[in-house]
PDB file of N, CA and C in Angstrom:
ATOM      1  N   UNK A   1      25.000  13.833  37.333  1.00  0.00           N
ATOM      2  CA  UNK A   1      24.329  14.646  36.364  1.00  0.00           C
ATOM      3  C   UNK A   1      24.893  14.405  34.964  1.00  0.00           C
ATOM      4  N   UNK A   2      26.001  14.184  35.085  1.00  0.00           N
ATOM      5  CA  UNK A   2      26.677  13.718  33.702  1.00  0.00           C
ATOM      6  C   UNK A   2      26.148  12.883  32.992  1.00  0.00           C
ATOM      7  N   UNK A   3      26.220  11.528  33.734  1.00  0.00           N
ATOM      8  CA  UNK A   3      25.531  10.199  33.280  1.00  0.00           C
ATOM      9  C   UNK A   3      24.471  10.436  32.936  1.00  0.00           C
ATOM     10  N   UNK A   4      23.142  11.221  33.189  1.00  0.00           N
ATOM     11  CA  UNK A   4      22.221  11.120  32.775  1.00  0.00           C
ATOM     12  C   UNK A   4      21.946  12.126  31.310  1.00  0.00           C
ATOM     13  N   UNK A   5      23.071  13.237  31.010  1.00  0.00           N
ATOM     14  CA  UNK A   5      22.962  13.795  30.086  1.00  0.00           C
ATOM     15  C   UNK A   5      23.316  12.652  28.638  1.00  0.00           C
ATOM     16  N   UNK A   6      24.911  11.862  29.190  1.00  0.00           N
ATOM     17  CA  UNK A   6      25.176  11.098  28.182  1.00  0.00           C
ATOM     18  C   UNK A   6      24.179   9.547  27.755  1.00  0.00           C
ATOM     19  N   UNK A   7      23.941   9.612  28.993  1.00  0.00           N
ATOM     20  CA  UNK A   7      22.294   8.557  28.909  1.00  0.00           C
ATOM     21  C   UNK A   7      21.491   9.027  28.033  1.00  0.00           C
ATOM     22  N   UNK A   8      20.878  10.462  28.157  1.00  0.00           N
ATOM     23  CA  UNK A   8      19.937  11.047  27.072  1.00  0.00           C
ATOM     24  C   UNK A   8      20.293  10.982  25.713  1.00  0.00           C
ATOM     25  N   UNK A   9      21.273  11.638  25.797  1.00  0.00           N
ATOM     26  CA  UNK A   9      22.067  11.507  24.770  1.00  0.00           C
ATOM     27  C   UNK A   9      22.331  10.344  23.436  1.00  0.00           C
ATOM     28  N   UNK A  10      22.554   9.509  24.271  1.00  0.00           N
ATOM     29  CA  UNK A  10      22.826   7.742  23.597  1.00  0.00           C
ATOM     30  C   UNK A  10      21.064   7.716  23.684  1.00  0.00           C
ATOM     31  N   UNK A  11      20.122   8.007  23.927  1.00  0.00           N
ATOM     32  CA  UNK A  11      18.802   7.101  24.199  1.00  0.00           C
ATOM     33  C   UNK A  11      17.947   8.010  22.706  1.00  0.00           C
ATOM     34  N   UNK A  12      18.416   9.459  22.570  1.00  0.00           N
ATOM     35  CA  UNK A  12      18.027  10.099  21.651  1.00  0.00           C
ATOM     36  C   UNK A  12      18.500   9.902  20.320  1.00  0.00           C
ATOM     37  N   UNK A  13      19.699   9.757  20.174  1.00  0.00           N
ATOM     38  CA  UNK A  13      20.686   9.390  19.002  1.00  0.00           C
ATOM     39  C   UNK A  13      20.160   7.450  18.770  1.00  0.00           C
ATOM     40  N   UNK A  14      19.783   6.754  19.544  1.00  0.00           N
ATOM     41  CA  UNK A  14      19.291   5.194  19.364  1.00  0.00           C
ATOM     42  C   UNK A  14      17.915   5.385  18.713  1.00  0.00           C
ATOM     43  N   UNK A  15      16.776   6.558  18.896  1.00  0.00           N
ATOM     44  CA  UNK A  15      15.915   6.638  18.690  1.00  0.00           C
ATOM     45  C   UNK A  15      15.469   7.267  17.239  1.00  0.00           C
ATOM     46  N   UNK A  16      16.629   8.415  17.076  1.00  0.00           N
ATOM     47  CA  UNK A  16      16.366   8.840  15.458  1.00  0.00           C
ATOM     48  C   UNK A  16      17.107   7.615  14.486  1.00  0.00           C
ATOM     49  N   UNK A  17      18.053   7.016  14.975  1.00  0.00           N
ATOM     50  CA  UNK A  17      18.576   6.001  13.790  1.00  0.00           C
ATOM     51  C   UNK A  17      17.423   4.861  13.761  1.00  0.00           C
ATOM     52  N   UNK A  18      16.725   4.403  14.872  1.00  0.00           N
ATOM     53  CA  UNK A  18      15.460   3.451  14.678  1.00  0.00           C
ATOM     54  C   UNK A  18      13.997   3.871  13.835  1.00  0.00           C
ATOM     55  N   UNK A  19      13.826   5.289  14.259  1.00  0.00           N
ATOM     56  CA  UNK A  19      13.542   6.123  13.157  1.00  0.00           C
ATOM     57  C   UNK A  19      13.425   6.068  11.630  1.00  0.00           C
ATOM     58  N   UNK A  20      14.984   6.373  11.520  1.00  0.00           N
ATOM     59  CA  UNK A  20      15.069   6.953  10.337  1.00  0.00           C
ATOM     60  C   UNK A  20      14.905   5.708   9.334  1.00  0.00           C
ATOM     61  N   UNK A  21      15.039   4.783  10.029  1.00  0.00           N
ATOM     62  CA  UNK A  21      14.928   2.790   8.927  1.00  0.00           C
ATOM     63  C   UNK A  21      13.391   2.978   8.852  1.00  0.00           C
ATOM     64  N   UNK A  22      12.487   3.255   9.471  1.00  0.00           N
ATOM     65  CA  UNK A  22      11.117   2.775   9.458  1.00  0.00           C
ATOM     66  C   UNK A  22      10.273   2.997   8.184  1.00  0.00           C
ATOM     67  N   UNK A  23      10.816   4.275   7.385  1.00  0.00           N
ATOM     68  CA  UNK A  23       9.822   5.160   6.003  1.00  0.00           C
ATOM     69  C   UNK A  23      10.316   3.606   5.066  1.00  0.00           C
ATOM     70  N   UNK A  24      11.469   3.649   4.835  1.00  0.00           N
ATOM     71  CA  UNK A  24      11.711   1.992   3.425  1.00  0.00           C
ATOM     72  C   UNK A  24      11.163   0.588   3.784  1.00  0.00           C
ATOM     73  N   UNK A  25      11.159   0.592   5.174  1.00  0.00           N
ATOM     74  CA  UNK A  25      10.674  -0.699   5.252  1.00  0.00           C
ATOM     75  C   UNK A  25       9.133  -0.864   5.855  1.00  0.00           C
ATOM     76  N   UNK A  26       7.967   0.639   5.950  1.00  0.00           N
ATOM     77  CA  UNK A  26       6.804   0.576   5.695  1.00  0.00           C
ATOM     78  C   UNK A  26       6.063   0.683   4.402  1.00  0.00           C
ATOM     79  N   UNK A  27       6.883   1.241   3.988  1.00  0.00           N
ATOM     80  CA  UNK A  27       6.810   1.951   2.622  1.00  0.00           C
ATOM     81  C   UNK A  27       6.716   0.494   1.373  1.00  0.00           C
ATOM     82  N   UNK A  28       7.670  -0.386   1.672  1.00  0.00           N
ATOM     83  CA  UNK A  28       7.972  -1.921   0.934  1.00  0.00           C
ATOM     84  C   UNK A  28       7.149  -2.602   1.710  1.00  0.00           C
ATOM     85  N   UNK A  29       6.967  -2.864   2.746  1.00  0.00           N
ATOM     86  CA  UNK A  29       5.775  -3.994   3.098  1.00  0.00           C
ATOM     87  C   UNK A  29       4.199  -3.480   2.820  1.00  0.00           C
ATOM     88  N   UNK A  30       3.923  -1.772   2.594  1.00  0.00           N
ATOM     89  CA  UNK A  30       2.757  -1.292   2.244  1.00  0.00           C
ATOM     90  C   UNK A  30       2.538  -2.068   1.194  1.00  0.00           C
ATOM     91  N   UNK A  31       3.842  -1.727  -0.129  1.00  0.00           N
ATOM     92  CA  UNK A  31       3.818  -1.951  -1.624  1.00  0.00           C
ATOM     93  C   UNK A  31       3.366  -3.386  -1.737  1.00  0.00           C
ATOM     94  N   UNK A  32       3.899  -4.100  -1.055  1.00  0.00           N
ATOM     95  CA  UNK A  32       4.055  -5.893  -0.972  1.00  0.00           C
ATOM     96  C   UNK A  32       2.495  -6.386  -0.691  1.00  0.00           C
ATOM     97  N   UNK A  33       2.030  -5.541   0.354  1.00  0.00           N
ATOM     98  CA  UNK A  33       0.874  -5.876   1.034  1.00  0.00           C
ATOM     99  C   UNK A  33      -0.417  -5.705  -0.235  1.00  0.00           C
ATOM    100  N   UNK A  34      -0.297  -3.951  -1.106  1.00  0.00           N
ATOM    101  CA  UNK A  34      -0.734  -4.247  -2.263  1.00  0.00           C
ATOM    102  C   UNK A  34      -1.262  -4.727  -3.660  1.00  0.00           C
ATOM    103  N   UNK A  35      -0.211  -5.132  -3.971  1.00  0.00           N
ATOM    104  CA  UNK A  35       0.677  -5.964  -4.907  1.00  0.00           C
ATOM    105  C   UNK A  35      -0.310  -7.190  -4.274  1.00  0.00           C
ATOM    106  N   UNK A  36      -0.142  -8.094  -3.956  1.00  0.00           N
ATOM    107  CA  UNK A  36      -0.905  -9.301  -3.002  1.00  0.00           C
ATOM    108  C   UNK A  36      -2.972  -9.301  -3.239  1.00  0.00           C
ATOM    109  N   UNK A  37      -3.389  -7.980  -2.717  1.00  0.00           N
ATOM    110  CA  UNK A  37      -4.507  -7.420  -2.875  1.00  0.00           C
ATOM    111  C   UNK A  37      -4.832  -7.296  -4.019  1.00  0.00           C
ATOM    112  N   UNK A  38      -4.035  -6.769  -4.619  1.00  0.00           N
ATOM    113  CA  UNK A  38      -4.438  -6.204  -6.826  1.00  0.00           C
ATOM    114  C   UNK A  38      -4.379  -7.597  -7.295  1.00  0.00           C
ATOM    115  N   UNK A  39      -3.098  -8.787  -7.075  1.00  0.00           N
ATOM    116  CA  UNK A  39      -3.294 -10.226  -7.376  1.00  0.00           C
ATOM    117  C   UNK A  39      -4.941 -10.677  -7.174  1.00  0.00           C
ATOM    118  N   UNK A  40      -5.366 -10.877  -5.997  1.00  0.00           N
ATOM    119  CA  UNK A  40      -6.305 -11.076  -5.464  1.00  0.00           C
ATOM    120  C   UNK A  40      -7.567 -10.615  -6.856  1.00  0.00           C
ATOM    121  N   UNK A  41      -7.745  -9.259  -6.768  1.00  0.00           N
ATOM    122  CA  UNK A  41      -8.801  -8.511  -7.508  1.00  0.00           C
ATOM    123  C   UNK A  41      -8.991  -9.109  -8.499  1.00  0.00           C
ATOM    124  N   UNK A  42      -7.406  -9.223  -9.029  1.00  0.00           N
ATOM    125  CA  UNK A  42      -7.145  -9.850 -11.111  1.00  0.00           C
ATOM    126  C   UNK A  42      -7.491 -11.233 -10.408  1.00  0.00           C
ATOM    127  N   UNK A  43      -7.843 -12.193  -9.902  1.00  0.00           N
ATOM    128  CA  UNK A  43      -8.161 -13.469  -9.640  1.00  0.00           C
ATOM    129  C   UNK A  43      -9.372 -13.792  -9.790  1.00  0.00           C
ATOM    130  N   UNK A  44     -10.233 -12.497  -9.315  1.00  0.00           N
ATOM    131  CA  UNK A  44     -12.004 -12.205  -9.581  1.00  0.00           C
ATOM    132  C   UNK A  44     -12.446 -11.646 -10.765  1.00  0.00           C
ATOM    133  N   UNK A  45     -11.536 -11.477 -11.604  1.00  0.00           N
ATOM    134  CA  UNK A  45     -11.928 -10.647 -12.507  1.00  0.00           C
ATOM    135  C   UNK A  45     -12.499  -9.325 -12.513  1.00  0.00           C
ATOM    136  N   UNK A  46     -11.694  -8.932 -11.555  1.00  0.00           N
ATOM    137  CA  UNK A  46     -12.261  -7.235 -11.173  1.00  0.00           C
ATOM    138  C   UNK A  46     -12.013  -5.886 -11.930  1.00  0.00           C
ATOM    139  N   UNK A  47     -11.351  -6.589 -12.959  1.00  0.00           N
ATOM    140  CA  UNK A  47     -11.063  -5.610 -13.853  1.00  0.00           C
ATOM    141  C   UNK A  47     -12.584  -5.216 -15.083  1.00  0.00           C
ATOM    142  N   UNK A  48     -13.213  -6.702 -14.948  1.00  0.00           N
ATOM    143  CA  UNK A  48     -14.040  -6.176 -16.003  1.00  0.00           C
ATOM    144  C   UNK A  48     -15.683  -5.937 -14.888  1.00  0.00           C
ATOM    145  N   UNK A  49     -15.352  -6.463 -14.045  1.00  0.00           N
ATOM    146  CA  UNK A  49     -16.517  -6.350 -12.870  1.00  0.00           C
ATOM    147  C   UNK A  49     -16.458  -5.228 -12.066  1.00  0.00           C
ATOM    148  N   UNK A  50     -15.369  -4.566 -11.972  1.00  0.00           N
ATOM    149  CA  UNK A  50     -15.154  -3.520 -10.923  1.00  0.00           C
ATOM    150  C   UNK A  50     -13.906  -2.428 -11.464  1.00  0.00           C
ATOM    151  N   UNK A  51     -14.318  -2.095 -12.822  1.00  0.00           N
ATOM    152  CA  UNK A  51     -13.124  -1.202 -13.616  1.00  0.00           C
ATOM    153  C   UNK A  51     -12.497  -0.057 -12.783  1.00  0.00           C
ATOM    154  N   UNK A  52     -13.032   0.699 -12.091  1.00  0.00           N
ATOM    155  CA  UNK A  52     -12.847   1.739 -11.500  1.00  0.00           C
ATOM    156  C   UNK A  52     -12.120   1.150 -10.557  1.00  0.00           C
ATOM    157  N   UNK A  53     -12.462   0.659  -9.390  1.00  0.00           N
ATOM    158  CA  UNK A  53     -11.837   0.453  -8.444  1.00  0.00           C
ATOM    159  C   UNK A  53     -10.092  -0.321  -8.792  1.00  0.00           C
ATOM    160  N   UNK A  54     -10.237  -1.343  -9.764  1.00  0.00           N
ATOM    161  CA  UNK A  54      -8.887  -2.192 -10.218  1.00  0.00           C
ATOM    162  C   UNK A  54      -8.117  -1.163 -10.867  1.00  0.00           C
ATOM    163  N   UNK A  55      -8.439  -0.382 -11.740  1.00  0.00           N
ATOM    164  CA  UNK A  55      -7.565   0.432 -12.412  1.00  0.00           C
ATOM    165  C   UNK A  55      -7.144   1.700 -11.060  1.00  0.00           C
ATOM    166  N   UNK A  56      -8.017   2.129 -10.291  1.00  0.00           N
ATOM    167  CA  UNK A  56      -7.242   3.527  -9.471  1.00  0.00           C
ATOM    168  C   UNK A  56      -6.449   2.522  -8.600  1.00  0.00           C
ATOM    169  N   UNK A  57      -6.756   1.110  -8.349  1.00  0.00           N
ATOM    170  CA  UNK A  57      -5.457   0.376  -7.550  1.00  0.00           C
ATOM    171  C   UNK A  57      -4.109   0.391  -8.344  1.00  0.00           C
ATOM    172  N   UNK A  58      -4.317  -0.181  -9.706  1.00  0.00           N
ATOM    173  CA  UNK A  58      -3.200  -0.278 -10.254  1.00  0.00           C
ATOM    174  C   UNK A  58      -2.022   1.026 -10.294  1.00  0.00           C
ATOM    175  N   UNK A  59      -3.060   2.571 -10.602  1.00  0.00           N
ATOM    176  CA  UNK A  59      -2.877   3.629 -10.594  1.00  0.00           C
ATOM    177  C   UNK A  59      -2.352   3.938  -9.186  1.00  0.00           C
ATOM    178  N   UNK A  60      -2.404   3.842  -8.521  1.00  0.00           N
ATOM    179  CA  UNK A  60      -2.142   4.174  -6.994  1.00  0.00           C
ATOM    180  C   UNK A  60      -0.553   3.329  -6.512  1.00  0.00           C
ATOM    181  N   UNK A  61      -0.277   1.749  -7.156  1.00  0.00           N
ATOM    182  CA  UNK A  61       0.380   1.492  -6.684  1.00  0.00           C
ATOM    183  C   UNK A  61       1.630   1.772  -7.707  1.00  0.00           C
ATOM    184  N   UNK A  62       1.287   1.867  -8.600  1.00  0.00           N
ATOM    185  CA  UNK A  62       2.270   2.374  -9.819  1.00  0.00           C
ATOM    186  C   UNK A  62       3.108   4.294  -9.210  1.00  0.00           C
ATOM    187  N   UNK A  63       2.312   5.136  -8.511  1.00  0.00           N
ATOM    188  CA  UNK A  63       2.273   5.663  -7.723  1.00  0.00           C
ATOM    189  C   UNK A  63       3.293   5.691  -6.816  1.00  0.00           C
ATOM    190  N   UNK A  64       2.991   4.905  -6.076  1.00  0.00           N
ATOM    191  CA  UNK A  64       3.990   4.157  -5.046  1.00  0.00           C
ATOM    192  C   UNK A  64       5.294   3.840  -5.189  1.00  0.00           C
ATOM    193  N   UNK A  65       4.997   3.270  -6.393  1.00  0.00           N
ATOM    194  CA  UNK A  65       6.528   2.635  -6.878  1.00  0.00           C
ATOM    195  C   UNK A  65       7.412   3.844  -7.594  1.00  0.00           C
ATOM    196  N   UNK A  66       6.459   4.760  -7.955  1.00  0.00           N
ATOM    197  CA  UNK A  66       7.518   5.847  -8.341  1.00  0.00           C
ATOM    198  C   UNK A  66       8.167   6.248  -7.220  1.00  0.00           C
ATOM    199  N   UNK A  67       7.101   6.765  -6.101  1.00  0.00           N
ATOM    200  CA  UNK A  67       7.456   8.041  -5.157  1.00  0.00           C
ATOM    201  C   UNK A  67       9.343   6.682  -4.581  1.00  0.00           C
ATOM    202  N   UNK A  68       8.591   5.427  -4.007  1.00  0.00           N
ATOM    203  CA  UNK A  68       9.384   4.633  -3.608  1.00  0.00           C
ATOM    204  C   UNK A  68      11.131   4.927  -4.167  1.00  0.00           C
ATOM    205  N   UNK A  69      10.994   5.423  -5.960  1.00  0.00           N
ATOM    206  CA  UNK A  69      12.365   5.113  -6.202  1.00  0.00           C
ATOM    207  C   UNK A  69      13.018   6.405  -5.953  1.00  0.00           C
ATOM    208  N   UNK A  70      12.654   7.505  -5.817  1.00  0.00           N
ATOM    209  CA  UNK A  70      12.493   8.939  -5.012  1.00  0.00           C
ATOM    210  C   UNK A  70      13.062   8.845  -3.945  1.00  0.00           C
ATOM    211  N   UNK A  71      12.986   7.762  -3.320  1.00  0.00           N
ATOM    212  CA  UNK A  71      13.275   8.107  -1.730  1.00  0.00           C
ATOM    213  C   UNK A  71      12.176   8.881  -0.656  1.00  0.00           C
ATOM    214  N   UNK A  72      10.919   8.772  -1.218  1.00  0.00           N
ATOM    215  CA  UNK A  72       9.771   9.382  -0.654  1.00  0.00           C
ATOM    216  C   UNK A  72       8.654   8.476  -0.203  1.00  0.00           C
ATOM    217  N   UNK A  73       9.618   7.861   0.527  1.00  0.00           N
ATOM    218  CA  UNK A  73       8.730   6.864   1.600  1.00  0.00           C
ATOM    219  C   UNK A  73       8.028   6.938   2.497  1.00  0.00           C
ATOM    220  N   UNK A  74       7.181   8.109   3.051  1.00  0.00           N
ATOM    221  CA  UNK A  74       6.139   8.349   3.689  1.00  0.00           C
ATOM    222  C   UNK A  74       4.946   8.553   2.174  1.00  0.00           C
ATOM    223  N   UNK A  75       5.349   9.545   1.667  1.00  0.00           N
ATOM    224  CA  UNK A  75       4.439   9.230   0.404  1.00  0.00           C
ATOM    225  C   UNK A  75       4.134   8.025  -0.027  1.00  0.00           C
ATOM    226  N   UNK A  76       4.855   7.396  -0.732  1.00  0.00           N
ATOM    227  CA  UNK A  76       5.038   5.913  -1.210  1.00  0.00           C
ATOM    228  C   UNK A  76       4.294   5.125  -0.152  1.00  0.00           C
ATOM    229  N   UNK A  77       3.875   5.188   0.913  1.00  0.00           N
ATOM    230  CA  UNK A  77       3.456   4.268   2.139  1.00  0.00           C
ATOM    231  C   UNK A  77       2.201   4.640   2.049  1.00  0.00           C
ATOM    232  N   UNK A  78       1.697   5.777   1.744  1.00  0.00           N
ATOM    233  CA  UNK A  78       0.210   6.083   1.529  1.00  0.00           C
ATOM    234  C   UNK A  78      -0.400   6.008   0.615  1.00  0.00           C
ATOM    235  N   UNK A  79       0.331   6.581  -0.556  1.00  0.00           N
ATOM    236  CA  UNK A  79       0.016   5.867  -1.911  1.00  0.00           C
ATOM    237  C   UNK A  79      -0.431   4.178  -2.006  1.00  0.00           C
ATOM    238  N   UNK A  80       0.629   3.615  -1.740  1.00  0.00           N
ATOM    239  CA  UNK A  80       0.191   1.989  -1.034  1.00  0.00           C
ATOM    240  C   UNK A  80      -1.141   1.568  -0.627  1.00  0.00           C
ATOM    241  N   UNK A  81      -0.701   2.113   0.593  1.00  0.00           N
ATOM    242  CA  UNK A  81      -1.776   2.290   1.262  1.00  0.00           C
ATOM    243  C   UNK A  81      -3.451   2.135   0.430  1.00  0.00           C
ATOM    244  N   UNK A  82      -3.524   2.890  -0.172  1.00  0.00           N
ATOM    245  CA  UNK A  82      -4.788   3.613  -1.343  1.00  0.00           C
ATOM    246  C   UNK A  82      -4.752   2.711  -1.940  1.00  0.00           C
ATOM    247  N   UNK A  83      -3.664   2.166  -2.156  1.00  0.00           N
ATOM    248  CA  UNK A  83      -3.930   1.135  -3.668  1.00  0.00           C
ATOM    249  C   UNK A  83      -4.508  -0.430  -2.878  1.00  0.00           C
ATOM    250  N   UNK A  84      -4.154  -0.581  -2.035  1.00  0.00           N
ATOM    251  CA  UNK A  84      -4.645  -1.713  -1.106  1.00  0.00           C
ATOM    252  C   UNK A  84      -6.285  -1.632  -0.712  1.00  0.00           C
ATOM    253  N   UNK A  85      -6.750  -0.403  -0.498  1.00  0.00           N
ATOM    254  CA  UNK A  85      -7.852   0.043  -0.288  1.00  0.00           C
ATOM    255  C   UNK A  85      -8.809  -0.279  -1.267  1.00  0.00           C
ATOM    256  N   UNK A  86      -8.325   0.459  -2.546  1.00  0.00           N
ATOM    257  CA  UNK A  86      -8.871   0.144  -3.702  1.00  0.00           C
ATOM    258  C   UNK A  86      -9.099  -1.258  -4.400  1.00  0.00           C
ATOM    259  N   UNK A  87      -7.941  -1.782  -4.196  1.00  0.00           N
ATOM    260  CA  UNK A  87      -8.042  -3.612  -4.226  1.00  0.00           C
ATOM    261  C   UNK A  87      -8.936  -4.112  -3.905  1.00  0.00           C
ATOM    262  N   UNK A  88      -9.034  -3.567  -2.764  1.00  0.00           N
ATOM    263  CA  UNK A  88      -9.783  -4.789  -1.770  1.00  0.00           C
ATOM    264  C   UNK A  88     -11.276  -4.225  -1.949  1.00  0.00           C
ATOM    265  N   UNK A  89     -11.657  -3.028  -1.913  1.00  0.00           N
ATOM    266  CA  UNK A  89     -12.501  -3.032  -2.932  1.00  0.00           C
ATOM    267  C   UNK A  89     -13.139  -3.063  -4.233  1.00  0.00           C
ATOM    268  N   UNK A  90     -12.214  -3.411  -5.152  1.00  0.00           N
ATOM    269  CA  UNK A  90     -12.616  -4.484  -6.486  1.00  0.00           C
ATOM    270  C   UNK A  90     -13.034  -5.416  -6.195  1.00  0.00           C
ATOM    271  N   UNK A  91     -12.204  -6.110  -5.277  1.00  0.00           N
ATOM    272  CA  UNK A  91     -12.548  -7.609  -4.924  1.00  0.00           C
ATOM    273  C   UNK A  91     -13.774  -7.821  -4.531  1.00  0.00           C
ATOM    274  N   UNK A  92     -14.067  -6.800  -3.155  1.00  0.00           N
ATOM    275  CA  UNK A  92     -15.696  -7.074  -2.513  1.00  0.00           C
ATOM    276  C   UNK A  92     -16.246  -6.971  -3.928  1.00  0.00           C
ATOM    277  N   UNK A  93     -16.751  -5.846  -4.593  1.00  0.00           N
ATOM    278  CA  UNK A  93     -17.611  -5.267  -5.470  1.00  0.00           C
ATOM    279  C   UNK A  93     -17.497  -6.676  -6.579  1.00  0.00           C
ATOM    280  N   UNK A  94     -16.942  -6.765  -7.205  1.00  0.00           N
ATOM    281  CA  UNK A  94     -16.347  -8.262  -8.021  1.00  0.00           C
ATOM    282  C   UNK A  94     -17.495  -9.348  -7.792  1.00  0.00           C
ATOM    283  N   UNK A  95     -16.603  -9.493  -6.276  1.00  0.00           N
ATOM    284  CA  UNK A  95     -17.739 -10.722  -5.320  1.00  0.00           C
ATOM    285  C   UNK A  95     -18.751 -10.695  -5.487  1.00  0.00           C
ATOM    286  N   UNK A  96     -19.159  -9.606  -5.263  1.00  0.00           N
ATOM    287  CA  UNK A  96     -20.912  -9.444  -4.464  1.00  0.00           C
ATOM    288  C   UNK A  96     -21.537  -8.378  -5.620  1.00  0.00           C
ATOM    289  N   UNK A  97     -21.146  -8.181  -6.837  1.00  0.00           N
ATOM    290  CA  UNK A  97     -21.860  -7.376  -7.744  1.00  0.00           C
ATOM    291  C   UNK A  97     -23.366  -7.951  -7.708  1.00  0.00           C
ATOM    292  N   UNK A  98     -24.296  -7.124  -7.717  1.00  0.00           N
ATOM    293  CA  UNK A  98     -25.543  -7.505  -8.054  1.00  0.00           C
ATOM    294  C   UNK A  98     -26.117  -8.054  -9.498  1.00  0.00           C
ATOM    295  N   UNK A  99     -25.542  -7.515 -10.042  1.00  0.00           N
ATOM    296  CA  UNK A  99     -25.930  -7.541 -11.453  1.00  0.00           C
ATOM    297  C   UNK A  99     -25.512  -8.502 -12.444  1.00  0.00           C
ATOM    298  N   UNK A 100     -26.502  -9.239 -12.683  1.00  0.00           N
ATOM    299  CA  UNK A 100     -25.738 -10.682 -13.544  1.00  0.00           C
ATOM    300  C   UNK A 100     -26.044 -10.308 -15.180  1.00  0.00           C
ATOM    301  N   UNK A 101     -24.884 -10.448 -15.792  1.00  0.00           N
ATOM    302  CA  UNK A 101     -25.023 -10.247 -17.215  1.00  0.00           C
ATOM    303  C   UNK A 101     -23.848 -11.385 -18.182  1.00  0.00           C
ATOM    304  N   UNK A 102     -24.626 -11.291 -19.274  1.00  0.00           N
ATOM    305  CA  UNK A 102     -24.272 -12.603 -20.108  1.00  0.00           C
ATOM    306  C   UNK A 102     -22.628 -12.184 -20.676  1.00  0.00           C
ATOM    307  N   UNK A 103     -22.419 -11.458 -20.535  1.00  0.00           N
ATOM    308  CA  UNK A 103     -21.925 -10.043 -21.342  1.00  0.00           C
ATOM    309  C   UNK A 103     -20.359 -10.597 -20.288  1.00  0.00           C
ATOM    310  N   UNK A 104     -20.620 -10.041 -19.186  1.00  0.00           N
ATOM    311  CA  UNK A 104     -19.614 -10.676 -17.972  1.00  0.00           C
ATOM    312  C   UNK A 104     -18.854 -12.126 -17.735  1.00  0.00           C
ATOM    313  N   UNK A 105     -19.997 -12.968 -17.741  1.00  0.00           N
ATOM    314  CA  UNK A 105     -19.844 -14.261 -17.534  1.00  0.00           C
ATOM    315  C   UNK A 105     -20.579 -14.342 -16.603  1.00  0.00           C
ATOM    316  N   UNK A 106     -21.317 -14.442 -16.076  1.00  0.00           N
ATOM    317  CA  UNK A 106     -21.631 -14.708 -14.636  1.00  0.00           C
ATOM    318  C   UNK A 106     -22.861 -15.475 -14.944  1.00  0.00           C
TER     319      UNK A 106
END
């Protein structure tokens, strides 16, 4: 009966320290994953094709990078998160805008 308390024991204490690493290093590969996506957008010119969407990315991951220096890495991971979202929709919208104007380039 012993063994299995100090078994629990060691298996619970292995599990919050594996835990407790996971918020900085989702939180930095969210940001990274971002960051990558917003590149992407500014490559299409989605800033002048898709203003809304490029700017609440930029806004979102700027966001991120605050909560990040906080130590508020579940925040910071969703914030991310959003800003990746938003990217990647500049980009579609960018792509596939309907609307051709001289004004744009297109």
């Amino acid at each position: 009966m012993m063994i299995k308390r100090r078994l629990f024991a060691l298996l619970t204490m292995i599990t919050l320290v594996l835990m407790s690493g996971c918020g900085p290093i989702m939180s930095t590969s969210n940001i990274e994953t971002a960051k990558d996506a917003l590149a992407k957008a500014d490559a299409v010119n989605a800033s002048t094709k898709a203003p809304y969407e490029y700017y609440m990315a930029q806004e979102y991951l700027r966001k991120a990078d605050e909560l990040w220096g906080y130590s508020q890495f579940g925040y910071s991971a969703d914030y991310a998160q959003k800003a990746f979202d938003m990217a990647k929709a500049a980009t579609e919208k960018a792509t596939t805008s309907p609307w051709k104007s001289p004004l744009l380039g297109q």
